[in-house]
N, C-alpha and C. Protein backbone atom coordinates (compact mmCIF):
# COMPACT_ATOMS: atom_id res chain seq x y z
N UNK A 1 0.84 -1.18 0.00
CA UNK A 1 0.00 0.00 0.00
C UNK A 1 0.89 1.25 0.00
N UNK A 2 0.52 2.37 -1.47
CA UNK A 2 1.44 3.07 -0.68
C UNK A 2 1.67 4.23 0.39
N UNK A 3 2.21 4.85 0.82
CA UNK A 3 2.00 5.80 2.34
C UNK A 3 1.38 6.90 2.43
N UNK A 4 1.06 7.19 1.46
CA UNK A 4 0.63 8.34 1.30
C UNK A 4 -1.19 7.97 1.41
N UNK A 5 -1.25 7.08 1.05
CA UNK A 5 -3.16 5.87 1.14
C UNK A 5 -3.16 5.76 2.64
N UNK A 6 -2.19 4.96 3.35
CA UNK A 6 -2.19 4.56 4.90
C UNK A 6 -2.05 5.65 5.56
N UNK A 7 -1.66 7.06 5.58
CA UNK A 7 -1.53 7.85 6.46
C UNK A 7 -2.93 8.55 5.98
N UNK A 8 -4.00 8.75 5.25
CA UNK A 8 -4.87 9.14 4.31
C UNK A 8 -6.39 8.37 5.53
N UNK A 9 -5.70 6.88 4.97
CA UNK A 9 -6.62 6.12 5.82
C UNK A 9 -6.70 5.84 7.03
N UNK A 10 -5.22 6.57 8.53
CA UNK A 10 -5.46 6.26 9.34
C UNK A 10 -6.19 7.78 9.68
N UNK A 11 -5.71 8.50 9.40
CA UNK A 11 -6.17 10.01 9.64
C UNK A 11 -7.92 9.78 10.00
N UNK A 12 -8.12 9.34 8.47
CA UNK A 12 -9.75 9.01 8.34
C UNK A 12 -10.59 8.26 9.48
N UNK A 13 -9.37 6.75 9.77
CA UNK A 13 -10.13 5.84 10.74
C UNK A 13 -9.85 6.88 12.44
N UNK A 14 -8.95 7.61 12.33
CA UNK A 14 -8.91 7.90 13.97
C UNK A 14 -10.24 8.70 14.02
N UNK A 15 -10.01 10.08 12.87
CA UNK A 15 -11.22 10.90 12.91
C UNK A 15 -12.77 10.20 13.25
N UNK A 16 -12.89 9.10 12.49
CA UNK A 16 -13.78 8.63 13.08
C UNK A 16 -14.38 8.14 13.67
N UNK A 17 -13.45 7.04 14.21
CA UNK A 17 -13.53 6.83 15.60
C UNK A 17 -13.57 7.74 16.91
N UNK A 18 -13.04 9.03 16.85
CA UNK A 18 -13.46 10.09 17.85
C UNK A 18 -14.74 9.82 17.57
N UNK A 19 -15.26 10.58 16.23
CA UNK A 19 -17.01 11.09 15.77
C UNK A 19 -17.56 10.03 16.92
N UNK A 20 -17.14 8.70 16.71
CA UNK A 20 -18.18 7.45 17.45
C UNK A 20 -18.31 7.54 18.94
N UNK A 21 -16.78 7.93 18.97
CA UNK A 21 -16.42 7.89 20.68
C UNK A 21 -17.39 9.20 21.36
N UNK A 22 -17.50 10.17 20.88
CA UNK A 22 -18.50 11.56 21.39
C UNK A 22 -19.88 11.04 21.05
N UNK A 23 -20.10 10.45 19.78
CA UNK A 23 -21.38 10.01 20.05
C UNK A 23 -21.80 9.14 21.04
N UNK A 24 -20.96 8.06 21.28
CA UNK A 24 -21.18 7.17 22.20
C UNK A 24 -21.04 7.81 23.59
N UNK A 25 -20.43 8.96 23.87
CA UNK A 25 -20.45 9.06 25.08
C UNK A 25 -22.11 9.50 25.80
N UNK A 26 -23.26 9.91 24.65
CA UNK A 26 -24.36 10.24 24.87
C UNK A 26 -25.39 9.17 24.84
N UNK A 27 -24.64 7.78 23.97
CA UNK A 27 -25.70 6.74 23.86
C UNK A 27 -25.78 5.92 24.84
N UNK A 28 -26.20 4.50 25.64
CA UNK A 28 -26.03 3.96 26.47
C UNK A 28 -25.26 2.54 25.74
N UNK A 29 -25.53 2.45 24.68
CA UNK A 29 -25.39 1.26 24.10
C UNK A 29 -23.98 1.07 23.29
N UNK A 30 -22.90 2.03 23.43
CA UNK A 30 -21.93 2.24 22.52
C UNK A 30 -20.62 2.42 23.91
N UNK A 31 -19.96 2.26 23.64
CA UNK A 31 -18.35 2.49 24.60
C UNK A 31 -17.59 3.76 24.18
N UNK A 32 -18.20 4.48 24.64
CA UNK A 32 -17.46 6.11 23.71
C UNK A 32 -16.37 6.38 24.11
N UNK A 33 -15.89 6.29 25.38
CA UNK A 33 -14.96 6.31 25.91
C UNK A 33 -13.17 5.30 24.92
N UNK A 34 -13.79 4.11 24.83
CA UNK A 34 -13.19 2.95 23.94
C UNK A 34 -12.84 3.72 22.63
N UNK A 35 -14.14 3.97 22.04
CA UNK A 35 -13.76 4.25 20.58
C UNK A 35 -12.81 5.76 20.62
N UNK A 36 -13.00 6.38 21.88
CA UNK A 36 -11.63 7.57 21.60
C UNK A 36 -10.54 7.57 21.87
N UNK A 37 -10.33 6.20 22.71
CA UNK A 37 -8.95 5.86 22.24
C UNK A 37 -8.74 5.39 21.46
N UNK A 38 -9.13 4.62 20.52
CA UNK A 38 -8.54 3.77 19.14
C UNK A 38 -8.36 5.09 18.58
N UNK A 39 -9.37 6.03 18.62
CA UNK A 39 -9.20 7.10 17.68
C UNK A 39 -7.53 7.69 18.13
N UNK A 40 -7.81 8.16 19.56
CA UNK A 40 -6.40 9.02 19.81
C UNK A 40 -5.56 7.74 19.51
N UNK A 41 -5.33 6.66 19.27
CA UNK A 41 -4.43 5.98 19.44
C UNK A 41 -3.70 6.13 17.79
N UNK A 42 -4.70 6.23 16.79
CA UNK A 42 -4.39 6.06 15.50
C UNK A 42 -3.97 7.54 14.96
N UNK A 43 -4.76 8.35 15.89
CA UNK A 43 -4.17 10.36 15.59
C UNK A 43 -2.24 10.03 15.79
N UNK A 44 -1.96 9.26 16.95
CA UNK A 44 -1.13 9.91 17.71
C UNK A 44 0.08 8.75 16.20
N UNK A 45 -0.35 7.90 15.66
CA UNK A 45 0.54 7.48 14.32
C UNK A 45 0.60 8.35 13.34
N UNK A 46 -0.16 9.14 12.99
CA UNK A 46 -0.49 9.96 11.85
C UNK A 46 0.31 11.14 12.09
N UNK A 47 0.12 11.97 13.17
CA UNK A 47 0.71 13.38 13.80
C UNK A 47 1.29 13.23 14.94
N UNK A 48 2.82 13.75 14.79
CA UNK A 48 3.87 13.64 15.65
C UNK A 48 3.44 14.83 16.77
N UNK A 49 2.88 15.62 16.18
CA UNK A 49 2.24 16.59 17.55
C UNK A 49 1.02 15.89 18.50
N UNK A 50 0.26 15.24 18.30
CA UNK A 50 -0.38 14.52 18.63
C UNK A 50 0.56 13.64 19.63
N UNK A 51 0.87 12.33 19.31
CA UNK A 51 1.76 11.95 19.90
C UNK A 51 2.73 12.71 20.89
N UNK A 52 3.15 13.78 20.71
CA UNK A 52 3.70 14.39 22.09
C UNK A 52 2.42 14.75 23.22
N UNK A 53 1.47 15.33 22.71
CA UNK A 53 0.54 15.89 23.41
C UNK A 53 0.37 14.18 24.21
N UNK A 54 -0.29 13.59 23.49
CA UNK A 54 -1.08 12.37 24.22
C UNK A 54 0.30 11.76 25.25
N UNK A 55 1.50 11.81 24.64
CA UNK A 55 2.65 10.86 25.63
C UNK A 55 2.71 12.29 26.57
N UNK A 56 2.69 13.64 26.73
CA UNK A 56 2.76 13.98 27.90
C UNK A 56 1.73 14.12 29.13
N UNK A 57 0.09 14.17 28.28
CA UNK A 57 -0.72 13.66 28.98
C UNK A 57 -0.92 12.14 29.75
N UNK A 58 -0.17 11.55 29.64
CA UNK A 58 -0.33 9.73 30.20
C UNK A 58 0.68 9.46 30.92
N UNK A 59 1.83 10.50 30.25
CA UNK A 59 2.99 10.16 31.71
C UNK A 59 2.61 10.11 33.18
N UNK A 60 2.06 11.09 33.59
CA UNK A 60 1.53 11.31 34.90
C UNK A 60 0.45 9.97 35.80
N UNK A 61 -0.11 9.21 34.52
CA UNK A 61 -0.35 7.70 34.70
C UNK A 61 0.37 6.32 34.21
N UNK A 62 1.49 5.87 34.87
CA UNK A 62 2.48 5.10 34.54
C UNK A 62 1.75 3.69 33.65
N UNK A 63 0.74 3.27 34.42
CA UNK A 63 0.28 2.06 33.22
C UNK A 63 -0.63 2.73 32.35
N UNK A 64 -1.23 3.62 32.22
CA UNK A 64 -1.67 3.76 31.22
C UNK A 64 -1.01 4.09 30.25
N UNK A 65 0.22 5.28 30.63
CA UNK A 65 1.42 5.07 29.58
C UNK A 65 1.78 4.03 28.65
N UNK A 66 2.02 2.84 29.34
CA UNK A 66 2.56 1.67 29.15
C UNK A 66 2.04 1.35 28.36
N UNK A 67 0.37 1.05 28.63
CA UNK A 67 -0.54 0.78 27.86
C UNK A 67 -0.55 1.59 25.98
N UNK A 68 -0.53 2.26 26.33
CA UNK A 68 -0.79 3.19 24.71
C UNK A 68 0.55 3.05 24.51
N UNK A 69 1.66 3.00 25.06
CA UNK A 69 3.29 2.70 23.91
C UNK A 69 2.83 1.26 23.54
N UNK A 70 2.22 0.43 24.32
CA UNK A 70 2.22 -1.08 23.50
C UNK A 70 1.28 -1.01 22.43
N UNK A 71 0.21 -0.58 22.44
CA UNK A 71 -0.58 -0.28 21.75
C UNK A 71 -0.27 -0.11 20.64
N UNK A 72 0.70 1.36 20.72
CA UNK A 72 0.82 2.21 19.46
C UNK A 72 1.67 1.19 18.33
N UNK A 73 2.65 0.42 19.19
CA UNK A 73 3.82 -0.38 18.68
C UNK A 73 3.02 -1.43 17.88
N UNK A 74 1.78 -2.19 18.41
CA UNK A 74 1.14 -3.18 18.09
C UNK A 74 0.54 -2.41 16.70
N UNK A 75 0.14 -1.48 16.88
CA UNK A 75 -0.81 -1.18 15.77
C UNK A 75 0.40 -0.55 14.09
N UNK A 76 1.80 -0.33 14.77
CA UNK A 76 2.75 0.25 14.09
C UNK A 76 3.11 -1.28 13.01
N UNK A 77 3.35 -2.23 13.78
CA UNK A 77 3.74 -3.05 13.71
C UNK A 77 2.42 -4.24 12.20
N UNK A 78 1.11 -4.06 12.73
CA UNK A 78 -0.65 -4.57 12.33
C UNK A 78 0.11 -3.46 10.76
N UNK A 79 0.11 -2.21 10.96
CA UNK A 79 -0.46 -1.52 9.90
C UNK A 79 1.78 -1.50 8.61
N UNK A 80 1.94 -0.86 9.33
CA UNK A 80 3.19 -1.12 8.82
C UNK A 80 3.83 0.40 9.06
N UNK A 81 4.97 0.90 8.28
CA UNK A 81 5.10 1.81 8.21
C UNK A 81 4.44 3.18 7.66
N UNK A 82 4.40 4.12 8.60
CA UNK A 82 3.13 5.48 8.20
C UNK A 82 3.97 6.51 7.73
């Protein structure tokens, strides 16, 4: 695929996964909370500003840190190079 499609298409999937995650935070039946992290998780591959913002927000929580570097690595790793 080439990179310029995958950074195109993660942009797209984080964006929308926020949209879901705010909607869901009003529905009872949806995990809104869930879907805004996949979203921030896939922003923070796409935009290196992102990624600072979100790694200095999570420092201050050591596993959740942890959590989103494995994450990010897993999903770096799933999607390939961005």
């Amino acid at each position: 695929m080439p990179r310029k499609f995958k950074r195109l298409l993660i942009l797209s999937l984080g964006i929308l996964f926020i949209v879901v995650g705010i909607i869901g935070l009003a529905l009872p039946f949806l995990q809104g909370i869930l879907f805004i992290a996949i979203g921030s998780i896939l922003l923070s591959l796409y935009s290196a500003k992102f990624r600072a913002w979100a790694e200095s927000h999570t420092r201050k929580f050591p596993k959740l840190h942890a959590l989103v570097v494995k994450t990010e690595s897993w999903i770096s790793k799933l999607v390939g190079e961005v």
